[in-house]
Every structure is written in C-alpha cells, then in structure tokens.
C-alpha atoms as a PDB file:
ATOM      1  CA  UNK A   1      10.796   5.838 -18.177  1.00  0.00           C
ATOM      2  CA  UNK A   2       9.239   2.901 -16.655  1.00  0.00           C
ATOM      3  CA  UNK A   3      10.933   3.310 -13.467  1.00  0.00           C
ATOM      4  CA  UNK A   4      10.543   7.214 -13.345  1.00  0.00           C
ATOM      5  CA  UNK A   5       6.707   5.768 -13.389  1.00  0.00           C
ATOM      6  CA  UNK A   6       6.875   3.677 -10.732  1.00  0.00           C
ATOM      7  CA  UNK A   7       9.162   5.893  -8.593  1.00  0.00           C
ATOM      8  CA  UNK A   8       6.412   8.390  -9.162  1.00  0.00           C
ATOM      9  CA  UNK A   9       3.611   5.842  -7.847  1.00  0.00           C
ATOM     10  CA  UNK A  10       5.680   4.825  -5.034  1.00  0.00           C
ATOM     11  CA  UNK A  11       6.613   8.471  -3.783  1.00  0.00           C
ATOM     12  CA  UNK A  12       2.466   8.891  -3.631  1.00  0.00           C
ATOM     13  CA  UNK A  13       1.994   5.680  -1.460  1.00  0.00           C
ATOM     14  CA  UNK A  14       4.849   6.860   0.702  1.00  0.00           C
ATOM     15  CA  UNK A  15       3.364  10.067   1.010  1.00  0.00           C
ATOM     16  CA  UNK A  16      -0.540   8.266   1.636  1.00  0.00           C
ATOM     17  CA  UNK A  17       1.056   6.257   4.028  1.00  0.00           C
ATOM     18  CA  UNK A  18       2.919   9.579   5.922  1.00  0.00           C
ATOM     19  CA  UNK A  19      -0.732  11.250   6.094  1.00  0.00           C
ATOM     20  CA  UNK A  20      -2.414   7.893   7.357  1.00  0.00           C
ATOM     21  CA  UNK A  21       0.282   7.730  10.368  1.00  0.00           C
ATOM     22  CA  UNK A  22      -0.512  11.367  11.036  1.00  0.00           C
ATOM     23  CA  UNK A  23      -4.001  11.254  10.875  1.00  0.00           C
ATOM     24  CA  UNK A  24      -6.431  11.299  13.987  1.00  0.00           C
ATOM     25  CA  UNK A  25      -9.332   9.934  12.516  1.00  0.00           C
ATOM     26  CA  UNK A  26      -9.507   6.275  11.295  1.00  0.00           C
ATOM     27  CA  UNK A  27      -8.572   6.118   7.926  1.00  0.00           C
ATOM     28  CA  UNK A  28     -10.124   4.150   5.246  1.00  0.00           C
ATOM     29  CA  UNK A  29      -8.209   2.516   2.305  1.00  0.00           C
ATOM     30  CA  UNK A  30     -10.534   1.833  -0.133  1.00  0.00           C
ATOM     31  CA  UNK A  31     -11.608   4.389  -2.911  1.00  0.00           C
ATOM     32  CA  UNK A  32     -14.861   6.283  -2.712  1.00  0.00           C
ATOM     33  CA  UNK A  33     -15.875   4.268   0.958  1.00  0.00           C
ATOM     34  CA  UNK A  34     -17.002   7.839   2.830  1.00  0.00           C
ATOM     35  CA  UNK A  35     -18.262   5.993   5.788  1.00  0.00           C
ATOM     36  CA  UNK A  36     -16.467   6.173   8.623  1.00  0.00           C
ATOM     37  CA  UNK A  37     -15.221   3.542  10.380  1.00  0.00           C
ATOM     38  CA  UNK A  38     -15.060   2.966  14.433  1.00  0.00           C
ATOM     39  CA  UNK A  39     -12.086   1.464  15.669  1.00  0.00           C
ATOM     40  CA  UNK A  40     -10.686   0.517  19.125  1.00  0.00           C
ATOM     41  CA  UNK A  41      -7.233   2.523  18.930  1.00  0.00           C
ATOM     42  CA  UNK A  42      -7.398   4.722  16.491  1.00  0.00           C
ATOM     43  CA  UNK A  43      -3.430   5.214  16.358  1.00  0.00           C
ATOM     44  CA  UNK A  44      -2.405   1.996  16.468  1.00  0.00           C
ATOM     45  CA  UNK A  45      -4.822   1.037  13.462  1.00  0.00           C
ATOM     46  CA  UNK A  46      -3.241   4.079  11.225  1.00  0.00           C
ATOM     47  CA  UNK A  47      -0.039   2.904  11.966  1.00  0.00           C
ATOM     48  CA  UNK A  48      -0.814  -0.623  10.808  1.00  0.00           C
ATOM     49  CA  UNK A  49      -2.064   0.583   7.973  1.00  0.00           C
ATOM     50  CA  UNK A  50       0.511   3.555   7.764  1.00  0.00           C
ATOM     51  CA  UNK A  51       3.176   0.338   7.128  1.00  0.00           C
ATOM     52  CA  UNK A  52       1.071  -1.421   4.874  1.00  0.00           C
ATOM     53  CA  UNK A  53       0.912   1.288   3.018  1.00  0.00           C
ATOM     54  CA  UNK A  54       4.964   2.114   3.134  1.00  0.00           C
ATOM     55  CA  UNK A  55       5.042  -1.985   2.258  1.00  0.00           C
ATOM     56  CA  UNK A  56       2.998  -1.728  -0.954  1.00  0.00           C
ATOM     57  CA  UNK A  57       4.878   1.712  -2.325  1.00  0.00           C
ATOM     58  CA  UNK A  58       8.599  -0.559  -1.951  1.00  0.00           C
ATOM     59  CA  UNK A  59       7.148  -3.473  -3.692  1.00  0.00           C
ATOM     60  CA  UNK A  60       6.277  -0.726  -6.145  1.00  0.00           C
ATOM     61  CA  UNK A  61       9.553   0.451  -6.382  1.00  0.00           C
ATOM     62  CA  UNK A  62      11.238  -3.109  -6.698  1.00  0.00           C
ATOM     63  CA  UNK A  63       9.249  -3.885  -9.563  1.00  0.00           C
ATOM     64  CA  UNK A  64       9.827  -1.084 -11.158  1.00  0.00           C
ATOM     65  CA  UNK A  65      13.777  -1.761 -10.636  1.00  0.00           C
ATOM     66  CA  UNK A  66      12.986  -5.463 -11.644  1.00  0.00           C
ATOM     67  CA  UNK A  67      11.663  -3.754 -15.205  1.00  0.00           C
ATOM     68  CA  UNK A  68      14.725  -1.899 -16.198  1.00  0.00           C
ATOM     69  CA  UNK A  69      17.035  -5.164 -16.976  1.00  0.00           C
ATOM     70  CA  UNK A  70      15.185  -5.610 -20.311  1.00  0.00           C
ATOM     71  CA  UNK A  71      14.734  -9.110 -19.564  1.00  0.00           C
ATOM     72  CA  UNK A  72      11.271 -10.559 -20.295  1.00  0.00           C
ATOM     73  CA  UNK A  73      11.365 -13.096 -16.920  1.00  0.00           C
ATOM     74  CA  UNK A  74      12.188  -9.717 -15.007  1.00  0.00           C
ATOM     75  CA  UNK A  75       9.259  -7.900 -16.375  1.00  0.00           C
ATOM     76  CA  UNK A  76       7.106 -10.798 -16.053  1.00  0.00           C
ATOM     77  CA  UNK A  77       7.975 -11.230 -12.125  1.00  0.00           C
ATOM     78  CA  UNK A  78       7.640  -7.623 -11.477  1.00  0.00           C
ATOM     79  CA  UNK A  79       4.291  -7.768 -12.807  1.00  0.00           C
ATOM     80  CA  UNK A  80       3.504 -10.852 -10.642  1.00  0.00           C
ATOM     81  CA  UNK A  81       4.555  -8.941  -8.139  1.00  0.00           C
ATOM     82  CA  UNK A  82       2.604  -5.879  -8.266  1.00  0.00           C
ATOM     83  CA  UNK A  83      -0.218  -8.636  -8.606  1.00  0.00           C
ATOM     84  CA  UNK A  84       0.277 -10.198  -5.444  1.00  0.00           C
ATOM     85  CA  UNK A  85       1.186  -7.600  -3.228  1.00  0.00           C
ATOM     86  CA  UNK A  86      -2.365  -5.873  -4.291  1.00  0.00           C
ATOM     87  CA  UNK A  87      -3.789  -9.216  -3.366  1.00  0.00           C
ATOM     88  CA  UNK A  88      -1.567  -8.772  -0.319  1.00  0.00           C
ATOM     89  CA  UNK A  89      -2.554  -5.528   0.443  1.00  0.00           C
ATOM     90  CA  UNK A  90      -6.220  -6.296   0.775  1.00  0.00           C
ATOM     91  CA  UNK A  91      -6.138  -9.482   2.662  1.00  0.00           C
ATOM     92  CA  UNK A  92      -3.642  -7.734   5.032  1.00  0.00           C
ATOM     93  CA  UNK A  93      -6.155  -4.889   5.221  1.00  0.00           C
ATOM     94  CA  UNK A  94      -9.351  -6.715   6.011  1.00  0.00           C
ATOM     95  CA  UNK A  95      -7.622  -8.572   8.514  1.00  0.00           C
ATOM     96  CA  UNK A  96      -6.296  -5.150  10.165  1.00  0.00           C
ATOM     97  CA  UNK A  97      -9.743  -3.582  10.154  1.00  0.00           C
ATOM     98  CA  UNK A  98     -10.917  -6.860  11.609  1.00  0.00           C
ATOM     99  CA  UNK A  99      -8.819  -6.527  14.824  1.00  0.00           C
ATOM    100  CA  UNK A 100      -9.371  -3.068  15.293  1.00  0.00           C
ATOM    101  CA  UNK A 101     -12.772  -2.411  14.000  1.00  0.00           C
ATOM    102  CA  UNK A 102     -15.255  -2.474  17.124  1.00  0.00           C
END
C-alpha cells in the first residue's frame, strides 16, 4: 500500500516535471507564489528545474521501495531520505532561480 502511495506521488512529480519542460513561461515551484518571475533563458531554467523535479519524484520512488522490506532501519532511511531531498530540492532551487533570475 505504501508503495502504491508513493508510486502515486512520484507519477505526479514526473508528470509536474513533464509540464515544467514544456512550458514557455518561467515556472515557479513554490505553492501559492502567483508572481511571475523574469528569467534570462526561459528554457534552459524549466529544464533545470524540469530535472529537479524528475530527481525529487525517483527519490520518491526509492523510498517508497526502501519501505516495503519491513525493516525498521529501511523505513527510517527512507524517511531521512524524503527529508533531505526536500531540503535538497529547495537549496537546489534557490540556487537555480539565482543563476537564471535577472
């Protein structure tokens, strides 16, 4: 069930990180920020974050993996995991939006 979850949660980063390569406009990661941002290349910018993106839904799906052997260390890495790839995520991000923002 557990993985079902995560392979659920990954699937909708994958598919976040599909519309943010596609996208013409600068996207913006975090939730509820409706300003728009100006950027230098706007392609290259959704494509970094198009992979950070792609990055964050694997770790996903690795912990969720990790979570299915039962074992109590497993579970507690995966859940380190997911905590420092979202710590990942946004230091990677703010430093992406630094070299691109104008």
């Amino acid at each position: 069930m557990i993985l079902f979850i995560f392979s659920i949660l990954s699937c909708c980063f994958i598919f976040l990180s599909w519309r943010t390569y596609h996208s013409v406009t600068p996207v913006n990661l975090w939730a509820n920020d409706t300003t728009e941002i100006k950027v230098k290349d706007v392609q290259k910018y959704n494509h970094s974050c198009s992979k950070l993106l792609l990055g964050y839904a694997f770790s996903l799906f690795i912990s969720g993996i990790m979570t299915q052997t039962q074992n109590i260390l497993m579970i507690i890495i995966a859940i380190l995991l997911i905590v420092f790839s979202s710590l990942l995520l946004m230091i990677l991000y703010t430093n992406i939006e630094g070299k691109y923002r104008l």
